[in-house]
Protein backbone atom coordinates (compact mmCIF):
# COMPACT_ATOMS: atom_id res chain seq x y z
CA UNK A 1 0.00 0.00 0.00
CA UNK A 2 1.35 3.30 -0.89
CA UNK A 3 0.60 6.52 1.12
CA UNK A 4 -0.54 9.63 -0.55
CA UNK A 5 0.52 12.99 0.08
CA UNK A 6 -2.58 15.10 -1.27
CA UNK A 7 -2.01 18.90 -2.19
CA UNK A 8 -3.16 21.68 -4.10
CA UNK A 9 -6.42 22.30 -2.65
CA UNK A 10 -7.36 18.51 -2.42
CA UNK A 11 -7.27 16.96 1.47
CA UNK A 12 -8.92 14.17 0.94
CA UNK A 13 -10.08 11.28 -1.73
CA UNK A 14 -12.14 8.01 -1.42
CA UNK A 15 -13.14 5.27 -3.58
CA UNK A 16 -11.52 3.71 -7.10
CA UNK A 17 -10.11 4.96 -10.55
CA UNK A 18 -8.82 2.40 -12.53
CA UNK A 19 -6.74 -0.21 -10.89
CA UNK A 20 -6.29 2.09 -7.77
CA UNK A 21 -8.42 2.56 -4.54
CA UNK A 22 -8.19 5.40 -2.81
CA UNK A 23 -8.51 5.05 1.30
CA UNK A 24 -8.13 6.48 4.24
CA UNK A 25 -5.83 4.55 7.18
CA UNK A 26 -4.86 5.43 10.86
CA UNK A 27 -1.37 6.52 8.83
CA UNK A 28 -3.43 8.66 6.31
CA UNK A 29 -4.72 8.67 3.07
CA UNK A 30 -3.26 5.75 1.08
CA UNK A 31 -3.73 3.86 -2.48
CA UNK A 32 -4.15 0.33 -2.88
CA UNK A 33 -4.70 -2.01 -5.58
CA UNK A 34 -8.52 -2.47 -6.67
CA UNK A 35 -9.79 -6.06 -5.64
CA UNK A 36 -12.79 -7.47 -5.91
CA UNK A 37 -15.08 -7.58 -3.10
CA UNK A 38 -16.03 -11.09 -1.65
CA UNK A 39 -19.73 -12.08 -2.38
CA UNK A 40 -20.68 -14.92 -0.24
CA UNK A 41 -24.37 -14.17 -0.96
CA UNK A 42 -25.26 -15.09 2.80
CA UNK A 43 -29.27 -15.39 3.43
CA UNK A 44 -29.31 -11.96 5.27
CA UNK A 45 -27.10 -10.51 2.13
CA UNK A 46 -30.20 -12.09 0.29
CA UNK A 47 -32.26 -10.78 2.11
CA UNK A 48 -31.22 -7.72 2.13
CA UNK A 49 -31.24 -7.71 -1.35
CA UNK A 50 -34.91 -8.65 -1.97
CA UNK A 51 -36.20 -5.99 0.14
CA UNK A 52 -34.54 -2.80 -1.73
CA UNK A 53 -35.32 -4.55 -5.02
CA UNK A 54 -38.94 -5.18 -3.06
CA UNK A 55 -39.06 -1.22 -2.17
CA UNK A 56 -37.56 0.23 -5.68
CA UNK A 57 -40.40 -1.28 -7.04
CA UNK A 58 -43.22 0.13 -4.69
CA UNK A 59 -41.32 3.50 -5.14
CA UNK A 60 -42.21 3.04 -9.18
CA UNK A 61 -45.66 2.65 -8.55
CA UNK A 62 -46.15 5.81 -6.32
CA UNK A 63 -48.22 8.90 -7.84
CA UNK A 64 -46.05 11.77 -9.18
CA UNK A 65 -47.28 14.08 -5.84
CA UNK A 66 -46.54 11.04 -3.52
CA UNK A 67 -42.78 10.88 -5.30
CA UNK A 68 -42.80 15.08 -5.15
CA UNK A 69 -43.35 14.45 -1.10
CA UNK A 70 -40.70 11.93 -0.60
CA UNK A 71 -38.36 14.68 -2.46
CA UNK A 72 -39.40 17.17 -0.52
CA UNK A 73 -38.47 15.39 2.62
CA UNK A 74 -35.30 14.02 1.62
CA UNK A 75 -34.04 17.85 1.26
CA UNK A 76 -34.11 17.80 4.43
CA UNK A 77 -32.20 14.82 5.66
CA UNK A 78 -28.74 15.00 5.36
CA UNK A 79 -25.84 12.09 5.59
CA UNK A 80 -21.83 11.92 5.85
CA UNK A 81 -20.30 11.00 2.65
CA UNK A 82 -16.95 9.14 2.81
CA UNK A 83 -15.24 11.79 2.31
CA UNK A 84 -17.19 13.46 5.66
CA UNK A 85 -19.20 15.93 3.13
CA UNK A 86 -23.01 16.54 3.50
CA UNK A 87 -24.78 14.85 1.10
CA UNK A 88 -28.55 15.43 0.14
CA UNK A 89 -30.78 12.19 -0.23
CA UNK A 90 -32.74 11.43 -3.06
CA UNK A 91 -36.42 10.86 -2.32
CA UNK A 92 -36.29 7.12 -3.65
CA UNK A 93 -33.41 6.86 -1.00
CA UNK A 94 -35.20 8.41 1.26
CA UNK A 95 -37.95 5.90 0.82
CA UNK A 96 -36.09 3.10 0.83
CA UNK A 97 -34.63 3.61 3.92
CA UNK A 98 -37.55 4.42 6.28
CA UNK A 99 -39.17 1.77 4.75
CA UNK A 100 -36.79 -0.75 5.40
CA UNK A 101 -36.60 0.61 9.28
CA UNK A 102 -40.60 0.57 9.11
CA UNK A 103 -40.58 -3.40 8.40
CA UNK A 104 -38.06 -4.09 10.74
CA UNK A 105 -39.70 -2.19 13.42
CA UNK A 106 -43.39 -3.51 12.73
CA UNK A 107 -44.56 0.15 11.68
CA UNK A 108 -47.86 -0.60 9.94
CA UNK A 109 -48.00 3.28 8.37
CA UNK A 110 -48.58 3.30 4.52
CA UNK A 111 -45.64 3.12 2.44
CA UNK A 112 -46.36 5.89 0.52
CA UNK A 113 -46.71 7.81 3.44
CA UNK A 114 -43.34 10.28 4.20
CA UNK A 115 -42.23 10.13 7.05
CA UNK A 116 -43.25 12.36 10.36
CA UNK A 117 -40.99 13.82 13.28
CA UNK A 118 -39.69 11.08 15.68
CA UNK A 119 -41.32 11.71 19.12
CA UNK A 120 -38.56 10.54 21.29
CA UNK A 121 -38.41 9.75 24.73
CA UNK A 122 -35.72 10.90 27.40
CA UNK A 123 -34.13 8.61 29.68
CA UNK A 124 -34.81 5.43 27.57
CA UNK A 125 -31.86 3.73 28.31
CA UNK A 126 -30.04 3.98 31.56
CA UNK A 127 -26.54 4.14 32.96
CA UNK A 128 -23.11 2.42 30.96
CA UNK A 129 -22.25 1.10 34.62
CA UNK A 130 -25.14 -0.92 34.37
CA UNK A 131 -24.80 -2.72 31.12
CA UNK A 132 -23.13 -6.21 31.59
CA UNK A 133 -21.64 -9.09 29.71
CA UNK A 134 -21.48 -12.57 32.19
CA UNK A 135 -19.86 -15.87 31.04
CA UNK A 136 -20.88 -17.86 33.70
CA UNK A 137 -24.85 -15.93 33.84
CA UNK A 138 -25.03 -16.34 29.76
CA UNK A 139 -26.47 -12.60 30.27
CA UNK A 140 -25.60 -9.37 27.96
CA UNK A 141 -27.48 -6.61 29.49
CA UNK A 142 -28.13 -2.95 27.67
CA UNK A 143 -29.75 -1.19 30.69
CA UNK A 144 -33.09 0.79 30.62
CA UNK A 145 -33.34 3.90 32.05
CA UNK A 146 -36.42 5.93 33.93
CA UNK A 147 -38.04 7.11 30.47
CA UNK A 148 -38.67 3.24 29.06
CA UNK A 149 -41.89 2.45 28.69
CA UNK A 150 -43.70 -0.84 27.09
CA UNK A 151 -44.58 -0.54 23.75
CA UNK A 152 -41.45 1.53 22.60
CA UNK A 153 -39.13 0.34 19.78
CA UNK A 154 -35.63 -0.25 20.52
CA UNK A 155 -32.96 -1.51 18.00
CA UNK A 156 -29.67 -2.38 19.61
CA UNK A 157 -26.71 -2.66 17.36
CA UNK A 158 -23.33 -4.23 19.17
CA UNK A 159 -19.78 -5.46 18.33
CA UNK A 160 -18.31 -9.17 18.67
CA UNK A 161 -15.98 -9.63 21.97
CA UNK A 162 -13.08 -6.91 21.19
CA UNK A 163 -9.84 -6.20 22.92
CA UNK A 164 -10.81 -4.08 25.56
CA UNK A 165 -8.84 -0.96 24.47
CA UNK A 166 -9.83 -1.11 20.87
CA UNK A 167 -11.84 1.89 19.78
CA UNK A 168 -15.88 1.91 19.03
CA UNK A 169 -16.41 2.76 15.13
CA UNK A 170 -19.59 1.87 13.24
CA UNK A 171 -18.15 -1.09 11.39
CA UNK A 172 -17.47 -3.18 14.32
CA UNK A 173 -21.35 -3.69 14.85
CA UNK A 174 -24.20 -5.64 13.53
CA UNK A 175 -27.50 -4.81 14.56
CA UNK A 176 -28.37 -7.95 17.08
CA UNK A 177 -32.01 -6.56 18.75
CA UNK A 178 -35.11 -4.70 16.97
CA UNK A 179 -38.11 -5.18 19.40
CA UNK A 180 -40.88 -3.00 21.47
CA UNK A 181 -40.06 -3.24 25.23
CA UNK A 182 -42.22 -4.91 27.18
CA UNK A 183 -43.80 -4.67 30.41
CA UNK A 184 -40.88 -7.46 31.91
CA UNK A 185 -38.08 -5.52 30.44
CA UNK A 186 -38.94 -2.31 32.48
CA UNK A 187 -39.85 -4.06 35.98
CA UNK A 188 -36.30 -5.38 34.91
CA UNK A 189 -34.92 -2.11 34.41
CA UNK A 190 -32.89 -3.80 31.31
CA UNK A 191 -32.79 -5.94 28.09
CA UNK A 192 -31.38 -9.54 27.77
CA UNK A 193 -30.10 -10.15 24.39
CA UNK A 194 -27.62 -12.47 25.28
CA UNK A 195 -29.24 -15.24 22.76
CA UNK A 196 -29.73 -12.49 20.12
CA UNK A 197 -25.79 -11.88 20.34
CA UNK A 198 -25.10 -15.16 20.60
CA UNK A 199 -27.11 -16.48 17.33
CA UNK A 200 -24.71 -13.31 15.20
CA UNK A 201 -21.07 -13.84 17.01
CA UNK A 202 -21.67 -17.04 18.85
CA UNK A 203 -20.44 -18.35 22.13
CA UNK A 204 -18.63 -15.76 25.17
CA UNK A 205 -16.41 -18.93 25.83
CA UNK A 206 -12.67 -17.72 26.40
CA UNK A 207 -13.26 -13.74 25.69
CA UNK A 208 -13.33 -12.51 29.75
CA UNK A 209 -11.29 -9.44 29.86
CA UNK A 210 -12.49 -8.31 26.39
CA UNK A 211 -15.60 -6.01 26.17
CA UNK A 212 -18.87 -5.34 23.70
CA UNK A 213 -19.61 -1.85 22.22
CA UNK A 214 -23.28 -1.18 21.84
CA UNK A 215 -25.21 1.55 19.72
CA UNK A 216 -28.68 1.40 21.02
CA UNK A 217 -31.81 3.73 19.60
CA UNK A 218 -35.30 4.63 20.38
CA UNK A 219 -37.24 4.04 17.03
CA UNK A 220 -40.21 6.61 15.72
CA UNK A 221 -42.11 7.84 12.70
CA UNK A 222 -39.42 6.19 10.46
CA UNK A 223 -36.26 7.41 12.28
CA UNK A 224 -33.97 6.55 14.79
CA UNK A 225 -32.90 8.77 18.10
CA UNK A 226 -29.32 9.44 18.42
CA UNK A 227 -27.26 6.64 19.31
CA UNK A 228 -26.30 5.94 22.87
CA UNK A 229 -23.11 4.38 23.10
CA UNK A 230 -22.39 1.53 25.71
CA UNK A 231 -19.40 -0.59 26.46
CA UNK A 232 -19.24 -3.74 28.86
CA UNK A 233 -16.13 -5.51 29.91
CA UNK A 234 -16.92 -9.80 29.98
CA UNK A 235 -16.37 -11.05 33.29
CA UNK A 236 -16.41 -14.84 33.85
């Protein structure tokens, strides 16, 4: 891998031209040959897959004012590009993506339908002291805090067992939990989701002294609260 030195008004460049990727490292930018990516095709890639083929379709078969309202609200969401610039969605974007968190989330509102202002909830989740990872318990605990209330939707995204310096970035995690709390989980004051871990990264067997990142989020009206960022350290 070769580092790159950029210049001349240009600080930063991602992606590939020709044979050459362009990337950024913990060194700085580099260049790197072009390979091709892997493509196990695993059922979730499938999945996956089937759904935004699934939702590009309902998108064609939306009225020109229903496609006029999606566009209107996608000038208003904004996300990083990989370069870290602002980037305006398109509508069909746009609709793909709250759809997709509207399935996942059991949101019955019409597809068609844009989507509103998320009425979040304070407190939802509780104190990083409190969230747990136990070998010999078979528990992984995110902790709820004085604001959860049955009924709400929670997706919980978290990272296999990691060295327990090694620093949280979004990569590292797989979305392991998308439910509504229930009545159980608040006289708890927390969620189990050790068997939802366990069925993505498998067994805590031999990783005490290494710790989980979690990213968990209220769900509402198609979007997603700011993450809350939690990080357990196994114990055995």
């Amino acid at each position: 891998m070769a580092k790159v030195q950029f210049g001349g008004g240009v600080s930063n460049m991602q992606g590939s031209i020709a044979g050459n990727t362009f990337t950024r490292t913990k060194a700085g930018p580099a260049v790197r040959a072009k390979v091709k990516p892997n493509n196990p095709a695993t059922p979730a890639q499938m999945a996956q897959r089937e759904k935004i083929t699934r939702l590009s379709k309902a998108w064609q078969g939306l009225t020109d004012d229903e496609r006029s309202a999606w566009d209107g609200s996608a000038e208003n969401v904004k996300r990083k590009g990989v370069c870290g610039n602002n980037i305006t969605m398109t509508g069909h974007q746009l609709f793909v993506k709250v759809n997709s968190m509207r399935e996942e989330n059991s949101d019955a509102t019409s597809a068609a339908t844009p989507p509103g202002v998320g009425d979040f909830t304070d407190a939802v989740f509780g104190d990083n002291s409190a969230c747990t990872a136990d070998i010999s318990d078979t528990s992984i605990v995110v902790p709820l805090g004085v604001g959860a209330a049955a009924d709400q939707r929670v997706t919980i995204w978290a990272s296999r067992a990691r060295s327990a310096g090694a620093k949280y970035y979004k990569g590292t995690m797989k979305k392991v939990y998308t439910a509504a709390v229930t009545a159980d989980d608040v006289t708890a004051g927390q969620i189990e989701i050790y068997t939802d871990w366990l069925a993505i990264y498998g067994l805590l067997t031999g990783t005490a002294g290494k710790a989980i990142t979690f990213s968990a989020r209220q769900y509402s009206e198609g979007n997603y609260s700011n993450p809350l960022i939690f990080k357990a350290t196994i114990t055995a």
